[in-house]
Protein backbone atom coordinates (compact mmCIF):
# COMPACT_ATOMS: atom_id res chain seq x y z
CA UNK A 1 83.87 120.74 127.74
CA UNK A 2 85.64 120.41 131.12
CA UNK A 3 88.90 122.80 131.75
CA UNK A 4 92.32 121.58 130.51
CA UNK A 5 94.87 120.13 132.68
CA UNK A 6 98.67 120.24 132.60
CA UNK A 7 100.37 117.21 132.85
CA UNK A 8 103.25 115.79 135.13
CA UNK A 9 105.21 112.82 134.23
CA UNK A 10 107.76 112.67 137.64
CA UNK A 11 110.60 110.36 137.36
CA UNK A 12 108.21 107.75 135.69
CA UNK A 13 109.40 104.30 134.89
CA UNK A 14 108.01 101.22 133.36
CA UNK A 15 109.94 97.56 134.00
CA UNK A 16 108.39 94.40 132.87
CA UNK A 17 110.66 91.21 134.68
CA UNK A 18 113.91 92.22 133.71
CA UNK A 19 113.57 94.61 130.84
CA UNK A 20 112.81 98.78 131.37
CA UNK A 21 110.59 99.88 128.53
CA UNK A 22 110.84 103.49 130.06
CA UNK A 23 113.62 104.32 132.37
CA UNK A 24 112.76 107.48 134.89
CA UNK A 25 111.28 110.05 132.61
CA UNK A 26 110.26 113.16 133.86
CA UNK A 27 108.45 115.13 131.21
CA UNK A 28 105.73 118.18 131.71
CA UNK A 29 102.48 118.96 129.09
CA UNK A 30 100.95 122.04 129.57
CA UNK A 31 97.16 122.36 129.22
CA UNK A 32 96.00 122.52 125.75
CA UNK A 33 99.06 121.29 124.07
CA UNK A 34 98.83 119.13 121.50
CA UNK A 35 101.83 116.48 122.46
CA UNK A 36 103.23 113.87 120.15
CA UNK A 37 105.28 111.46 121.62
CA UNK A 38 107.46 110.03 118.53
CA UNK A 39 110.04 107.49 117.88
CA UNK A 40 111.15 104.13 116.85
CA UNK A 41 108.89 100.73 117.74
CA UNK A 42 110.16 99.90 121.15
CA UNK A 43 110.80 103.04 122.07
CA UNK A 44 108.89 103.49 125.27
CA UNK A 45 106.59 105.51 123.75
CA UNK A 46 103.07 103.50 123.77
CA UNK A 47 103.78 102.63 127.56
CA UNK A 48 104.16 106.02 128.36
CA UNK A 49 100.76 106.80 126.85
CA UNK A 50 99.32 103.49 128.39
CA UNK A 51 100.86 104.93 132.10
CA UNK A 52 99.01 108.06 131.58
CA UNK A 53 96.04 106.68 130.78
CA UNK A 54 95.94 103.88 133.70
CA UNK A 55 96.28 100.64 131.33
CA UNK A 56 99.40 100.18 132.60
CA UNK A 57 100.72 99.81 135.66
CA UNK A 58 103.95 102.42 136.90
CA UNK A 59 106.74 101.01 138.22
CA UNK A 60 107.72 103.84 139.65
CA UNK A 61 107.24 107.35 139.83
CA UNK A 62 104.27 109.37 139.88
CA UNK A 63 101.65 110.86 137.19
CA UNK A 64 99.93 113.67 138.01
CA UNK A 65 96.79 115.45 136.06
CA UNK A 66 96.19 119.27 137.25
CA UNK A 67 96.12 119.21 140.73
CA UNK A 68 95.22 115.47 141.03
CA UNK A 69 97.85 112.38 141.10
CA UNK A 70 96.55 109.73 139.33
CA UNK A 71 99.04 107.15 139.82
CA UNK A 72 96.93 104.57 140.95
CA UNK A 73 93.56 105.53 140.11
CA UNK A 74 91.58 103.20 137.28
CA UNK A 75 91.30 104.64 134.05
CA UNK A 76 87.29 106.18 134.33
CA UNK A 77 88.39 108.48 137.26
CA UNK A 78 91.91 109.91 135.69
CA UNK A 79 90.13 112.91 133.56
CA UNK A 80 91.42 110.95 130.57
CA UNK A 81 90.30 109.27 127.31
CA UNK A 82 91.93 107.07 125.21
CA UNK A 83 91.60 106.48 121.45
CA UNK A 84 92.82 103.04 120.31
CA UNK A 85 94.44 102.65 117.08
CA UNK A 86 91.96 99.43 116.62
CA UNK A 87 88.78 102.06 116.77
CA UNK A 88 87.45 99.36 118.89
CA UNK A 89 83.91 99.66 117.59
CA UNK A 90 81.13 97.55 118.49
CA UNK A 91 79.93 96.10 115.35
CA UNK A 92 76.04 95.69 116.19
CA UNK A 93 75.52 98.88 117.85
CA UNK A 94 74.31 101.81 115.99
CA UNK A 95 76.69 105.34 116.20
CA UNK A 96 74.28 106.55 118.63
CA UNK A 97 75.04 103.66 120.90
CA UNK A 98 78.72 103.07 120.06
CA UNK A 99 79.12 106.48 120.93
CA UNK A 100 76.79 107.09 124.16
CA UNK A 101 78.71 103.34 125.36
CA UNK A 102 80.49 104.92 128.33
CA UNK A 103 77.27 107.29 129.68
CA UNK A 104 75.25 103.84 129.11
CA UNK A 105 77.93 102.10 131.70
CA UNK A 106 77.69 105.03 134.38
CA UNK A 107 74.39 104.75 134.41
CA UNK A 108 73.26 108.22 132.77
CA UNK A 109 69.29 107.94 131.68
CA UNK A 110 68.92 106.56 128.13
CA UNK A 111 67.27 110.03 126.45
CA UNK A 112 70.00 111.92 127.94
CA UNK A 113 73.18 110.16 126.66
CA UNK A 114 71.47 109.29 123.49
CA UNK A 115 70.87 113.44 123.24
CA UNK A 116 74.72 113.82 124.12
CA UNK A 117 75.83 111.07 121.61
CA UNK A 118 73.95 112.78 118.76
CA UNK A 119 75.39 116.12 119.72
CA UNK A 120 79.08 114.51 119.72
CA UNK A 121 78.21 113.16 116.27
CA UNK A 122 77.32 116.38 115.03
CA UNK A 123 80.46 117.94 116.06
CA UNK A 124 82.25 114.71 113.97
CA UNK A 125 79.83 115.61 110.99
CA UNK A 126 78.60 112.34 111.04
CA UNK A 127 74.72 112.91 112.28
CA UNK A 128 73.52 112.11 109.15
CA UNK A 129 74.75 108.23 109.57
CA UNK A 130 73.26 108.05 113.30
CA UNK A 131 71.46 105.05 112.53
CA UNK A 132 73.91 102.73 111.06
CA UNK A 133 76.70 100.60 111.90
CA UNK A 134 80.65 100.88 111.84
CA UNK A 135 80.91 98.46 108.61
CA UNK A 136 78.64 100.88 107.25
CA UNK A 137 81.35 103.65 106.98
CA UNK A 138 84.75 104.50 105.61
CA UNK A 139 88.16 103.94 107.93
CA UNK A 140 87.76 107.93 108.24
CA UNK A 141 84.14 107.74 109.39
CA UNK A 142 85.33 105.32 111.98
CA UNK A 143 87.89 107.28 113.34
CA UNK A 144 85.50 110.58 114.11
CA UNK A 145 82.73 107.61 115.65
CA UNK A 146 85.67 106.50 117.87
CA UNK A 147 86.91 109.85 118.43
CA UNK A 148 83.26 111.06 119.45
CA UNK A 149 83.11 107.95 121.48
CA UNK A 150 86.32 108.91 123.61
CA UNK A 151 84.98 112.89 123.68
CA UNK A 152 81.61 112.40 125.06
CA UNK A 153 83.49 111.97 128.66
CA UNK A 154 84.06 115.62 128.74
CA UNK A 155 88.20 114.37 129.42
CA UNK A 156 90.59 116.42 130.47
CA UNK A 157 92.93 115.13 128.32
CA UNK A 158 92.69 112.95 125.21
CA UNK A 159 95.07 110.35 124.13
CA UNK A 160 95.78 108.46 120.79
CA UNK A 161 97.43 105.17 119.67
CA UNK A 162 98.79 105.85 116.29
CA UNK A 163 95.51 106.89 115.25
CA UNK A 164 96.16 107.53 111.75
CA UNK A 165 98.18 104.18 111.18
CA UNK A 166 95.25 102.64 109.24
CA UNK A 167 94.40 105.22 106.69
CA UNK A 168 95.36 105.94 103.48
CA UNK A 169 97.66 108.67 102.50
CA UNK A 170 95.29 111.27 101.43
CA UNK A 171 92.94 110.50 104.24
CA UNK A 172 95.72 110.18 106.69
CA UNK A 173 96.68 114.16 105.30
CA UNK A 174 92.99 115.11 106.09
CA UNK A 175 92.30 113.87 109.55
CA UNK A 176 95.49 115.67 110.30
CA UNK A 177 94.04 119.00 109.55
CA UNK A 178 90.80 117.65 111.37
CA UNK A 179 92.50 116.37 114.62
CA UNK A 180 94.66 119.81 114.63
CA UNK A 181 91.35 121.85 114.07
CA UNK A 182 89.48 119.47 116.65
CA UNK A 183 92.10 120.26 120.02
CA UNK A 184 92.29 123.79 118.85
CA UNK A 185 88.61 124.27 119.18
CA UNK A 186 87.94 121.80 122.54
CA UNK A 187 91.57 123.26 124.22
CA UNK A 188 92.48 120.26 125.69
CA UNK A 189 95.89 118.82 125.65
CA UNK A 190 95.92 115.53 123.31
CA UNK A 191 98.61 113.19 123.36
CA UNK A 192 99.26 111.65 120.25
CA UNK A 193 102.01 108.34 119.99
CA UNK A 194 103.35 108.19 116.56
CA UNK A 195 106.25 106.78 114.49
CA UNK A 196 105.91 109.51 111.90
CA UNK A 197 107.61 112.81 111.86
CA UNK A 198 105.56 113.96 109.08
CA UNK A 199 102.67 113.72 111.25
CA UNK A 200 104.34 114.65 114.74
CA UNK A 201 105.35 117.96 112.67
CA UNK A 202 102.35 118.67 110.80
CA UNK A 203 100.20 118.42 114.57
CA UNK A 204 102.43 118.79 117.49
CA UNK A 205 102.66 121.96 119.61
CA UNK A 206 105.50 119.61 121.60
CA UNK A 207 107.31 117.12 120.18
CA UNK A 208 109.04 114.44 122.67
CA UNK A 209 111.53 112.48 120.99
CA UNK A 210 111.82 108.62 122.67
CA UNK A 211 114.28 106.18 122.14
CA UNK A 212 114.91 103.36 124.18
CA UNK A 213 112.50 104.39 127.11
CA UNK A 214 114.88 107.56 126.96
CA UNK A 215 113.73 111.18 126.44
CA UNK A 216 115.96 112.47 124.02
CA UNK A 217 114.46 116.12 123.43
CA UNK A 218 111.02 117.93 124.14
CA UNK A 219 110.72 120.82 122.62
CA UNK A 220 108.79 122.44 119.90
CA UNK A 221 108.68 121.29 116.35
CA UNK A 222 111.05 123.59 114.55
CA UNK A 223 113.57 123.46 117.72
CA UNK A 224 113.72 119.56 116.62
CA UNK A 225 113.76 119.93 113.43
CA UNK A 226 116.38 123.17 113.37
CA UNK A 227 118.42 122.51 116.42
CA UNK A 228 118.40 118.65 117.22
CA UNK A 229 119.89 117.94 120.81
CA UNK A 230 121.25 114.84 120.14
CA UNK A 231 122.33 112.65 116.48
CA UNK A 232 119.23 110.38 117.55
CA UNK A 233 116.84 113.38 116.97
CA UNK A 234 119.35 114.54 114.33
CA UNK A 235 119.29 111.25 112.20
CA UNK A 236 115.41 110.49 113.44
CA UNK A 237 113.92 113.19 112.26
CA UNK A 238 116.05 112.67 108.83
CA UNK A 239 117.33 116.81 107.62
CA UNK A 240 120.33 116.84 109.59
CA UNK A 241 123.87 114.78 108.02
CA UNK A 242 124.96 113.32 111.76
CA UNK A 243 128.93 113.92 111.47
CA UNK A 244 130.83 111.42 114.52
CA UNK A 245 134.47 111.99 115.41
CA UNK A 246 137.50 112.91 117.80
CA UNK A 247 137.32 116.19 119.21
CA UNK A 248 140.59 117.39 118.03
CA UNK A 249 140.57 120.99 119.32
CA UNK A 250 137.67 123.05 120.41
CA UNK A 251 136.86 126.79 121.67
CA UNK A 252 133.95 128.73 123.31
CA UNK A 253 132.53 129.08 120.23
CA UNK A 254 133.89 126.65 117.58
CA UNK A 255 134.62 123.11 117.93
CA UNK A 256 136.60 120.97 115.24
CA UNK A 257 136.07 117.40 114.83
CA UNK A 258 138.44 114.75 112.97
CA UNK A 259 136.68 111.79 110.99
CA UNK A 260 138.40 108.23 111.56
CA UNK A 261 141.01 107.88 107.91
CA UNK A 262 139.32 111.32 106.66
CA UNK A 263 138.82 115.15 107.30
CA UNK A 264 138.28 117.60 109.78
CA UNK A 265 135.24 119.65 109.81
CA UNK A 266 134.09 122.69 112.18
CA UNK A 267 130.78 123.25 114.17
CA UNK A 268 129.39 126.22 116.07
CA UNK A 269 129.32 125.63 119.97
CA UNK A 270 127.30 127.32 122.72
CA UNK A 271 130.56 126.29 124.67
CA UNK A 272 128.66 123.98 126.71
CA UNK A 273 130.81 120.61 125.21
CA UNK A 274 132.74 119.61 127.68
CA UNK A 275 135.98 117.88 127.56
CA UNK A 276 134.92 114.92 126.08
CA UNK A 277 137.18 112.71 123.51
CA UNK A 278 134.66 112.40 120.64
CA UNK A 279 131.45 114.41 119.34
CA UNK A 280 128.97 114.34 116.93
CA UNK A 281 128.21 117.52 114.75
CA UNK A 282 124.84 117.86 112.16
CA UNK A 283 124.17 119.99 109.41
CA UNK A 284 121.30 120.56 108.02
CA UNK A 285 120.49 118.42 104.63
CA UNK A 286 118.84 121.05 102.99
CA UNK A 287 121.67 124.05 103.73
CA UNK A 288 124.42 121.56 101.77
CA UNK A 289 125.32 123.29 98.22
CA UNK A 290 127.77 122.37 95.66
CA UNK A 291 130.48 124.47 95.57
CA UNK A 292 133.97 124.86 97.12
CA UNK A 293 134.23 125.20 100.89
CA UNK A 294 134.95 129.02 101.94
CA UNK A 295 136.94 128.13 104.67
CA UNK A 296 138.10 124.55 105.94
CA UNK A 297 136.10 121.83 107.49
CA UNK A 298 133.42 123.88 106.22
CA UNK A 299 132.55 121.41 103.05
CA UNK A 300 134.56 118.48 101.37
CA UNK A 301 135.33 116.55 98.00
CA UNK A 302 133.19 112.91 97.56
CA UNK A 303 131.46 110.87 94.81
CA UNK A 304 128.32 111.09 94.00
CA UNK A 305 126.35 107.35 94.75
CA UNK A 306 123.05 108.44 94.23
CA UNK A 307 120.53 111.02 92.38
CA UNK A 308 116.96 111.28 93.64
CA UNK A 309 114.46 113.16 91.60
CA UNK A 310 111.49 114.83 93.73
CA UNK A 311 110.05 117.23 91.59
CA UNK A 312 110.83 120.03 93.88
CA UNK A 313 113.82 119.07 95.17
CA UNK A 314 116.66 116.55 93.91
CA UNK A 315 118.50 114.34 96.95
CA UNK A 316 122.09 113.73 96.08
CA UNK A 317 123.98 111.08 98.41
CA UNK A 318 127.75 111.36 98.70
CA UNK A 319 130.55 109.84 99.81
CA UNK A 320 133.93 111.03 100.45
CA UNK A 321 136.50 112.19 102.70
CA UNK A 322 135.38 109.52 106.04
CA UNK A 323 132.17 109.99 105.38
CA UNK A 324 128.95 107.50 104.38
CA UNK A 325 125.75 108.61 102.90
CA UNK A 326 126.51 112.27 103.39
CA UNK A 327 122.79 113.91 101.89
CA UNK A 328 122.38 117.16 99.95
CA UNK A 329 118.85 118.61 99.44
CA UNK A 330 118.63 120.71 96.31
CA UNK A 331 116.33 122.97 94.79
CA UNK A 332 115.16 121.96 91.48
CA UNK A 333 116.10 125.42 89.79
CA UNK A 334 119.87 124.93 91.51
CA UNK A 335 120.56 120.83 90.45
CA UNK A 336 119.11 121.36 86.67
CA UNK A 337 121.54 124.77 86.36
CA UNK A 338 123.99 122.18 86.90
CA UNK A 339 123.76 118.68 86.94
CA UNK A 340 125.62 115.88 88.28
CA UNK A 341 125.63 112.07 88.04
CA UNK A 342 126.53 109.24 89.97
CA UNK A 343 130.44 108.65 90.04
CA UNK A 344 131.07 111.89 89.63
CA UNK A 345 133.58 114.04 92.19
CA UNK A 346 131.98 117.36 93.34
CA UNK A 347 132.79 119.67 96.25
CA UNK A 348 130.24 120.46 98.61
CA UNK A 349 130.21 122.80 101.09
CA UNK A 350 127.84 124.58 103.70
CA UNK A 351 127.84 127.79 105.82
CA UNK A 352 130.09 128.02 109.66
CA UNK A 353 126.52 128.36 111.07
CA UNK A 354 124.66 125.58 109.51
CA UNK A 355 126.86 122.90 111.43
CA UNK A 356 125.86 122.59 114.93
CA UNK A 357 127.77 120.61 117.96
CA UNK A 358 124.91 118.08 119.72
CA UNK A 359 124.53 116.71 123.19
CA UNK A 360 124.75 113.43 124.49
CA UNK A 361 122.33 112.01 126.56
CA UNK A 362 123.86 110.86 130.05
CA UNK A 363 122.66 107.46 131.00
């Protein structure tokens, strides 16, 4: 396989007529990441991956792979390969010709690519079914023929549409480990766009979090998930209880934050907040116990709206003192030693360094 490349997103933007899909982002992959790019539909996300990959046009900015800019250049000469979440198979070619396709278009001798599709086939487990045709196989057999049909241009860099969109849950769990095992093995960065954050944590060596053609955080996956820069990655990514109100006094370390008609509640600050009127605070779902508060704004009183069974864990939703939808994750073993049910008033209550202050993104 050819070498990895890093690769530089610089102040990219995409505008269609009077609407910015991506607005300016500047984002760096180093070689052999795996990179998921994850958000909302509409995010920006797919034209990002489309920019990379030349089948979009930039507005401005510049895209660079290694040493090379590739801004302008059409999608054969970037170093890249794209996988499309369609598989885009032909349906009366064999795997040995779906997959040798692209040699067969640069002109590379018939024996040859046909020797170098079979090889890619074997690396996809899939020489065995050489001879037959894509509605021959399973939606996972398709994938690996699509992904062997993307690999066979020795790219630099590999990039996927949703690729998993189409599978079933238990397959969709398998090609994970597969895709994961796959870049490990080649070391060369993939980018992956996907709405999940199941997926984006299970594969991702960098997550970037888009929303509205923004970058809201790029970092790795248990940064996101532990330290959230913003309540859009906070509420996204779905363990953190976002917390919005008036700053009503704050510290170098602590800040303290009252809720519109309710309480106050504290956060842990790396002083960095600024003087700002209002804040958001998160803490994490899964850190929430029932109990009384050890110290104030460190916990509340509310009613219990909802009880979710989940075998391992129960999901209690809460409301009370300001506050919507407030989520506790339990264990099992801790809910069943003492169980509540909806309409019922229980205290809850977390530790000072489980509720962090977040950033706002300046637009």
């Amino acid at each position: 396989m050819s070498k990895a490349a890093e690769i530089d997103i610089a102040s990219v933007s995409k505008i269609y007529g009077t609407t910015t899909a991506v607005h300016a982002i500047s984002l760096k992959i180093p070689a052999g990441t795996y990179c998921c790019l994850l958000g909302p539909s509409g995010c920006g996300k797919t034209s990002t991956l489309r920019m990379i990959a030349g089948h979009e046009t930039i507005s401005s900015g510049d895209i660079r792979l290694g040493n090379t800019v590739v801004t302008d250049l059409p999608p054969a000469r970037r170093g890249t390969a794209m996988m499309f979440q369609s598989y885009a198979l032909f349906p009366h070619l064999d795997l040995i010709d779906n997959v040798a396709f692209s040699l067969k278009m640069k002109g590379v001798e018939k024996d040859e690519r046909r020797a170098k599709a079979l090889d890619m086939l074997k690396l996809m487990q899939l020489e065995g079914y050489a001879t037959r045709r894509p509605a021959q196989l399973s939606g996972g057999q398709q994938q690996r023929v699509a992904l062997a049909r993307a690999l066979i241009t020795d790219p630099e860099a590999l990039l996927l549409d949703e690729p998993l969109s189409a599978l079933d849950p238990f397959l969709k769990i398998r090609m994970r480990a597969e895709l994961k095992k796959l870049q490990t093995s080649l070391g060369i960065s993939f980018v992956h766009v996907t709405h999940s954050q199941e997926e984006a944590m299970a594969l991702a060596d960098l997550i970037v979090v888009m929303n509205d053609g923004r970058i809201e955080q790029a970092a790795p996956p248990r940064a996101v998930f532990e330290r959230p820069a913003t309540a859009f990655v906070a509420r996204f990514m779905g363990d953190h209880n976002v917390i919005s109100g008036r700053i009503a006094s704050q510290t170098n370390e602590t800040v303290m934050i009252s809720v519109p008609a309710g309480a106050d509640f504290l956060a842990m600050s790396d002083g960095q907040i600024g003087l700002s009127d209002t804040g958001d605070i998160a803490i994490r779902t899964d850190h929430v116990r029932v109990g009384t508060p050890s110290a104030p704004g460190l916990g509340f009183t509310g009613s219990v709206s909802n009880v979710e069974y989940r075998g391992s864990s129960v999901k209690l939703t809460v409301n009370g003192a300001g506050i919507e939808d407030f989520t506790a994750i339990l264990t099992d073993k801790s809910f069943f030693a003492n169980p509540v049910k909806v309409g019922e008033a229980i205290p809850l209550c977390w530790d000072r360094e489980d509720a962090i202050v977040l950033g706002r993104l300046k637009h």
